[in-house]
N, C-alpha and C. Protein backbone atom coordinates (compact mmCIF):
# COMPACT_ATOMS: atom_id res chain seq x y z
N UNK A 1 22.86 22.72 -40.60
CA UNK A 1 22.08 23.61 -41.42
C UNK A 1 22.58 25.04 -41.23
N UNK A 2 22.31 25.72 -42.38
CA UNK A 2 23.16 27.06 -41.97
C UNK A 2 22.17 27.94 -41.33
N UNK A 3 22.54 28.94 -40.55
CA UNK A 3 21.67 30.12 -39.83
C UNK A 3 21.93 31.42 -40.59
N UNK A 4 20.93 32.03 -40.87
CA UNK A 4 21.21 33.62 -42.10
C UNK A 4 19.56 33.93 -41.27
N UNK A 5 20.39 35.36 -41.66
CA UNK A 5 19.99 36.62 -41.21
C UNK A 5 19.84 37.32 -42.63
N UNK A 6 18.63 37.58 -43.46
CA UNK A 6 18.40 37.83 -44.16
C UNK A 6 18.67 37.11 -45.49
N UNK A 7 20.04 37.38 -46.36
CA UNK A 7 20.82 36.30 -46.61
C UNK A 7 22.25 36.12 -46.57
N UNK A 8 22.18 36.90 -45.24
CA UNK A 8 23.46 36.57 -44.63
C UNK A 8 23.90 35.56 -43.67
N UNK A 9 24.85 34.91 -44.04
CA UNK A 9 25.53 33.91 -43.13
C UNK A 9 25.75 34.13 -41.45
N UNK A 10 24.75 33.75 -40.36
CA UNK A 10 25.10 33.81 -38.78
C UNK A 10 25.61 32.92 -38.17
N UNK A 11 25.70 31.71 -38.61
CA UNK A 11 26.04 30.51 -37.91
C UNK A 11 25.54 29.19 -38.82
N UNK A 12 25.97 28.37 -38.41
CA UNK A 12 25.39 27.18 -38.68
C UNK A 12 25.20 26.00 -37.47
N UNK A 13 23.67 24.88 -37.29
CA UNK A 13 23.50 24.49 -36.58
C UNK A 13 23.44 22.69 -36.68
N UNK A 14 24.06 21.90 -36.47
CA UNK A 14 24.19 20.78 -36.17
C UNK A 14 23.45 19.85 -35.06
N UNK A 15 23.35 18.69 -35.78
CA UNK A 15 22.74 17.24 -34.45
C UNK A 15 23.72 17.46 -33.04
N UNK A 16 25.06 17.65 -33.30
CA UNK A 16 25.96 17.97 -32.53
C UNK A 16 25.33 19.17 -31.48
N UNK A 17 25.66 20.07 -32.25
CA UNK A 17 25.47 21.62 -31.46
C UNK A 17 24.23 21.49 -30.50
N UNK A 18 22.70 20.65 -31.05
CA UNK A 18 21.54 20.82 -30.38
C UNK A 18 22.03 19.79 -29.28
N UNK A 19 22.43 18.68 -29.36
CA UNK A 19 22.80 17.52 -28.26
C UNK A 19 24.09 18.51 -27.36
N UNK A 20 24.66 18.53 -27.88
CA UNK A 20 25.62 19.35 -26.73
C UNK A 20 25.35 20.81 -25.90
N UNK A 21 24.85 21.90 -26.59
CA UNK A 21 24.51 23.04 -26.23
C UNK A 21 22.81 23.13 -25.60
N UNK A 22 22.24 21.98 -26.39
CA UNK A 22 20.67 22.22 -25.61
C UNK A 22 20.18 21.36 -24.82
N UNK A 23 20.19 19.92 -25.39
CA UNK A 23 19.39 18.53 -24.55
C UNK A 23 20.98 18.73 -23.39
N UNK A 24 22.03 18.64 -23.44
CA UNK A 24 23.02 18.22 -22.31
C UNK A 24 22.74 19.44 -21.59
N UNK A 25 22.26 20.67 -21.74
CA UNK A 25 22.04 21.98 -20.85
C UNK A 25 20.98 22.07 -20.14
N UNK A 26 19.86 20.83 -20.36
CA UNK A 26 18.50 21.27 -20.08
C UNK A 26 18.07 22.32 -20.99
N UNK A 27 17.99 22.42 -21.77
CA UNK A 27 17.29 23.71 -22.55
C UNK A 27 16.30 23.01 -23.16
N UNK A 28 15.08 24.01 -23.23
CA UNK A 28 14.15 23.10 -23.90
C UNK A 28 13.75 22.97 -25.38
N UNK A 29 12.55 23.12 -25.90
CA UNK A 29 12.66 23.10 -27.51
C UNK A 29 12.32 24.59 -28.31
N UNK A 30 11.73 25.43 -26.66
CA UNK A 30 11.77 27.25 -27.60
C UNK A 30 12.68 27.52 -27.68
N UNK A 31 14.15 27.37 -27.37
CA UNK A 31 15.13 27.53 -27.12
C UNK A 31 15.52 28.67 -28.92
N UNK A 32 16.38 29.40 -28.45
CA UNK A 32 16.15 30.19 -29.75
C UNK A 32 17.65 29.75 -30.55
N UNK A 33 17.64 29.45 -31.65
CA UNK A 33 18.87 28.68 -32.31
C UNK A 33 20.20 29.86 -32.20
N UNK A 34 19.62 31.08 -32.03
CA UNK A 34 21.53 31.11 -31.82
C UNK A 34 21.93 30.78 -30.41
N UNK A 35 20.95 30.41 -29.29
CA UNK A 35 21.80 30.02 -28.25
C UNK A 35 22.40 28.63 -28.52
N UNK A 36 22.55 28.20 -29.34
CA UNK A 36 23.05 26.95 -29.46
C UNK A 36 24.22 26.41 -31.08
N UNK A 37 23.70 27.42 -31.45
CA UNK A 37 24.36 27.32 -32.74
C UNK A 37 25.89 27.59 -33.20
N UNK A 38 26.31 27.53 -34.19
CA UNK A 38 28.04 27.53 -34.09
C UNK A 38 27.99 28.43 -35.29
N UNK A 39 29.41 29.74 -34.51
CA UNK A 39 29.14 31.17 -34.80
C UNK A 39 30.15 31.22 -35.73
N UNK A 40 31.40 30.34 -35.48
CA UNK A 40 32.77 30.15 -35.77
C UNK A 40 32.53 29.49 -37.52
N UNK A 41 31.80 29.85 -38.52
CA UNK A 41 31.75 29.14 -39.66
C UNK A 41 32.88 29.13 -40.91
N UNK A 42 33.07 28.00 -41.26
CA UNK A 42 33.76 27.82 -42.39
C UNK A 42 32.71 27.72 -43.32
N UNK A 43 33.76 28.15 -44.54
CA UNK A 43 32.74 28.20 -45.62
C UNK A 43 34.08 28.61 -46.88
N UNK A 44 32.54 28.60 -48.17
CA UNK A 44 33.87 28.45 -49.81
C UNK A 44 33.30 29.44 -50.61
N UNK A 45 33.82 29.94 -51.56
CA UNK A 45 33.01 31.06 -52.57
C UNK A 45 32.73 30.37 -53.81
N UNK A 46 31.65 31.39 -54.55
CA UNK A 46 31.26 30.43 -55.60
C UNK A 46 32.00 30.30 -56.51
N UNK A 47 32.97 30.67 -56.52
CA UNK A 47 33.87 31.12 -57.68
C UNK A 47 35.08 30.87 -57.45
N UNK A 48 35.63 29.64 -56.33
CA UNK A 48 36.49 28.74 -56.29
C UNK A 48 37.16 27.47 -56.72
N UNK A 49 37.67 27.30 -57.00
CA UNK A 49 38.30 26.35 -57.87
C UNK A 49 37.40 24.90 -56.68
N UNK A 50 37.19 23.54 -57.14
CA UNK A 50 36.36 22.76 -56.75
C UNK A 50 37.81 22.27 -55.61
N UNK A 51 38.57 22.04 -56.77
CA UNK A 51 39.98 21.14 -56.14
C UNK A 51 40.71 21.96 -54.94
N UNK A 52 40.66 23.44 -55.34
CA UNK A 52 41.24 23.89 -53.44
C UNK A 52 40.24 23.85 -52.42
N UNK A 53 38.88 24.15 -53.24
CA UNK A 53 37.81 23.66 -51.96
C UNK A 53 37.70 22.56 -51.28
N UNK A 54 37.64 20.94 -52.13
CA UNK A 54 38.28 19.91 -51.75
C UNK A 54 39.41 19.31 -50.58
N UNK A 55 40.40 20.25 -51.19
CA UNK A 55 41.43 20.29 -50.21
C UNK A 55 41.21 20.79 -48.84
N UNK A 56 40.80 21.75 -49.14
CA UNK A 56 40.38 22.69 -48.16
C UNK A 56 39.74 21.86 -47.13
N UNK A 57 38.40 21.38 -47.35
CA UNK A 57 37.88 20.74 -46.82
C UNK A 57 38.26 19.52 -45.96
N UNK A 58 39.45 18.79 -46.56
CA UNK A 58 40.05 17.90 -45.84
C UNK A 58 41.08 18.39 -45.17
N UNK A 59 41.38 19.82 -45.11
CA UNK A 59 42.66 20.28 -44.29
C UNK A 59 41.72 20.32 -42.74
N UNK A 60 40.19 20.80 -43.07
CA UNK A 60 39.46 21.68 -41.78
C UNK A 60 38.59 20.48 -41.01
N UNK A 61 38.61 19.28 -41.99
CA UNK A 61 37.94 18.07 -41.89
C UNK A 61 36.71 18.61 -41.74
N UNK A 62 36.11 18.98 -42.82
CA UNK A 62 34.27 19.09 -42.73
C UNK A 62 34.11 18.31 -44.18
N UNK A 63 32.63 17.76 -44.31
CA UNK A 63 32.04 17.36 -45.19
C UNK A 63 31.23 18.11 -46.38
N UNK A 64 30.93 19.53 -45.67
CA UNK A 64 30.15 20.10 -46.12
C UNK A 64 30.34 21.25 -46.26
N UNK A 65 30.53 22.38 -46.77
CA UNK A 65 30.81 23.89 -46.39
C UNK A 65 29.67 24.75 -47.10
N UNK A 66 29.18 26.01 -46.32
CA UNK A 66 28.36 26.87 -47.42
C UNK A 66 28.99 27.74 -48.42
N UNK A 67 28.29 27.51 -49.24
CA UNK A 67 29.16 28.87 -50.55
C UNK A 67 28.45 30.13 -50.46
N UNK A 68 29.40 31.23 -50.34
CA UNK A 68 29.21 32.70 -50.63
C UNK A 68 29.36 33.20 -51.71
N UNK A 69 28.67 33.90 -52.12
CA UNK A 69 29.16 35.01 -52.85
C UNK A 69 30.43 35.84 -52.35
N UNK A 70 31.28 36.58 -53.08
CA UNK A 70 32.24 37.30 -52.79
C UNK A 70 31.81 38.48 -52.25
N UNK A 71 30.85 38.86 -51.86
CA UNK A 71 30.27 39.84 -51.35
C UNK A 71 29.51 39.18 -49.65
N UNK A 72 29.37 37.72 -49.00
CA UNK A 72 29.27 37.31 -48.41
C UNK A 72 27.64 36.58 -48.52
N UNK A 73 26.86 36.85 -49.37
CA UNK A 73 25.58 36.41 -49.47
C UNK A 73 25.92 34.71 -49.59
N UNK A 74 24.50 34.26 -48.75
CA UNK A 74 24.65 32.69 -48.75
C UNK A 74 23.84 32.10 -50.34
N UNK A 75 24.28 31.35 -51.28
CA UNK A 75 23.69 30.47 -52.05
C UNK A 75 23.50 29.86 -52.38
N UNK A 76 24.11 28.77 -51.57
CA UNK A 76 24.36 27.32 -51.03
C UNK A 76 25.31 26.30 -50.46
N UNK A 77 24.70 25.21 -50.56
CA UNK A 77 25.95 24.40 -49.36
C UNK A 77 26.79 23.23 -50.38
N UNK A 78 27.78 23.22 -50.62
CA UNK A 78 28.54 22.07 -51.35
C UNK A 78 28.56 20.80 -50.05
N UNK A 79 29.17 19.97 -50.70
CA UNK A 79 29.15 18.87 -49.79
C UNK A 79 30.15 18.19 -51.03
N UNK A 80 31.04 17.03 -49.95
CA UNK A 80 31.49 16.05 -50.86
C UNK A 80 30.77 14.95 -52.11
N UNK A 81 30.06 14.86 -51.68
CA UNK A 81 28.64 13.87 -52.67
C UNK A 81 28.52 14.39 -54.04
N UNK A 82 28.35 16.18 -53.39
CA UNK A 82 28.31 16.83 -54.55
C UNK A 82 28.92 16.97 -55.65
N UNK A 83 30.45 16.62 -55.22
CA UNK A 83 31.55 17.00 -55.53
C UNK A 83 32.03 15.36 -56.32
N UNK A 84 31.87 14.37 -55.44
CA UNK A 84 32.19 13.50 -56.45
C UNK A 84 30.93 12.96 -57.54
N UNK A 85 29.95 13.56 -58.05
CA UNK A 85 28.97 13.45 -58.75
C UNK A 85 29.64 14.38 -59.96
N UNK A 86 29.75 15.67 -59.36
CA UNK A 86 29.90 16.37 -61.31
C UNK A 86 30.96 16.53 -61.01
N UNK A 87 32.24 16.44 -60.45
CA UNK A 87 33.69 16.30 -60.89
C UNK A 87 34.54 14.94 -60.47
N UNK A 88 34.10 13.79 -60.64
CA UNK A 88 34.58 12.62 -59.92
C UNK A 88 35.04 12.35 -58.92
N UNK A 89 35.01 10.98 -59.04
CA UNK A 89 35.22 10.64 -57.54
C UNK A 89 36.95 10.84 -56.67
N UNK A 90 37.39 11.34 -57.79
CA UNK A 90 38.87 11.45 -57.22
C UNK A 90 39.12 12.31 -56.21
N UNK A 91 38.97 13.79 -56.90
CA UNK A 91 38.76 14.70 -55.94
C UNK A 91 38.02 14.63 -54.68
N UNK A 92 36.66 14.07 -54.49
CA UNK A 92 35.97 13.60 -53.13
C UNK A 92 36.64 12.67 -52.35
N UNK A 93 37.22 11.70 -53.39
CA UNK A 93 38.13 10.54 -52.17
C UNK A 93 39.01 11.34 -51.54
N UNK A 94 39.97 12.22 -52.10
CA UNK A 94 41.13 12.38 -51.64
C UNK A 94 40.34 13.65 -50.55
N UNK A 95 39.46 14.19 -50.27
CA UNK A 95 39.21 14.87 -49.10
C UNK A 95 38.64 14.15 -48.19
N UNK A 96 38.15 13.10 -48.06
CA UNK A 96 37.08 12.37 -47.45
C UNK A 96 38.89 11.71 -46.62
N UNK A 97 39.64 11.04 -47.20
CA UNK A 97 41.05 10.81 -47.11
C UNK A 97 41.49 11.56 -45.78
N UNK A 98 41.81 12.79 -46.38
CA UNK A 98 42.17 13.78 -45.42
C UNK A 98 41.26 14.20 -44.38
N UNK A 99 39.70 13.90 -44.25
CA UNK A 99 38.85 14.48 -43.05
C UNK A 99 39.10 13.00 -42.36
N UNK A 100 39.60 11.92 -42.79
CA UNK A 100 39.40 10.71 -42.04
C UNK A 100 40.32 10.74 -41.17
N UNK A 101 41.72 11.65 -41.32
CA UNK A 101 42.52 11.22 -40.82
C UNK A 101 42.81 12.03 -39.22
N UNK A 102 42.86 11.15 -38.03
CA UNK A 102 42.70 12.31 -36.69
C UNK A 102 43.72 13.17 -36.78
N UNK A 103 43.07 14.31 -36.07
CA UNK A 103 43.88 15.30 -35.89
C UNK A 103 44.60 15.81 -36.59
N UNK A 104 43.69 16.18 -37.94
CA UNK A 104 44.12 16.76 -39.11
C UNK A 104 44.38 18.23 -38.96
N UNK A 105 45.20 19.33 -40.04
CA UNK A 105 45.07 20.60 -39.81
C UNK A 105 43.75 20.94 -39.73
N UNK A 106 44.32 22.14 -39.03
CA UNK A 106 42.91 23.10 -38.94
C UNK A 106 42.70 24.25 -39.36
N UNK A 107 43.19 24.57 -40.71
CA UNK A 107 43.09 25.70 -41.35
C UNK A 107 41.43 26.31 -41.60
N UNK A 108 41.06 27.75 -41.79
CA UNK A 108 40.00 28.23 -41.85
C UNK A 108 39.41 28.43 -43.09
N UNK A 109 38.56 28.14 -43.50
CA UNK A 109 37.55 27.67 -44.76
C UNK A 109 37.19 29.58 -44.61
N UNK A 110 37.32 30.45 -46.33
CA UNK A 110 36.69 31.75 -46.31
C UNK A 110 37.08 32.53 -45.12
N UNK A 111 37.44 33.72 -45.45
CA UNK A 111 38.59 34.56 -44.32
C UNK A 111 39.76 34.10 -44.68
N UNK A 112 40.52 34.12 -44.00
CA UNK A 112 42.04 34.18 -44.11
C UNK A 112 42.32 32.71 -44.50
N UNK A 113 42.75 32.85 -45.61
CA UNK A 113 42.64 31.07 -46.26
C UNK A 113 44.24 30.68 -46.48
N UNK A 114 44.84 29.38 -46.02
CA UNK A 114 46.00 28.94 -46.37
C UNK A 114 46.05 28.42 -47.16
């Protein structure tokens, strides 16, 4: 889930992040989500082509990324599902393809993009 600060993008927090950073730490459940949350976010703009996002996505192997505005405001989260629903299933296979495969690149989603 993503973390924003007004509606700005701070992090995003995962089943992962809480099992690793809180229940494996002893931390309990006041625990405040940025001690646990992941600061390091990828993410896509709204105004990106679907197919380099796609790609994209299977270069960084995530399922899901949030979309920004070009100004950095959060306005939502794409996901592959999404993606093979209103632009077929081609484009979703072929990233789902590439996140399957180990030790895929690790290029950075928004910021300095390859």
């Amino acid at each position: 889930m993503p973390v924003r600060e007004g509606d700005r993008l701070v992090g995003m927090i995962t089943d992962r992040d809480i099992a690793v950073r809180a229940v494996a730490e002893g931390k309990g459940p006041d625990t405040p989500v940025r001690e646990v949350m992941t600061e390091d976010v990828k993410y896509c703009f709204e105004d990106e082509d679907t197919e380099d996002v796609a790609r994209n996505m299977a270069d960084i192997q995530v399922r899901r990324l949030p979309v920004l505005t070009r100004d950095k405001r959060l306005v939502g989260i794409i996901s592959l599902g999404d993606m093979a629903v209103t632009e077929g299933a081609s484009q979703a296979g072929e990233a789902v393809a590439g996140i399957s495969q180990p030790g895929g690149q690790h290029s950075q989603a928004g910021g300095p993009r390859t």
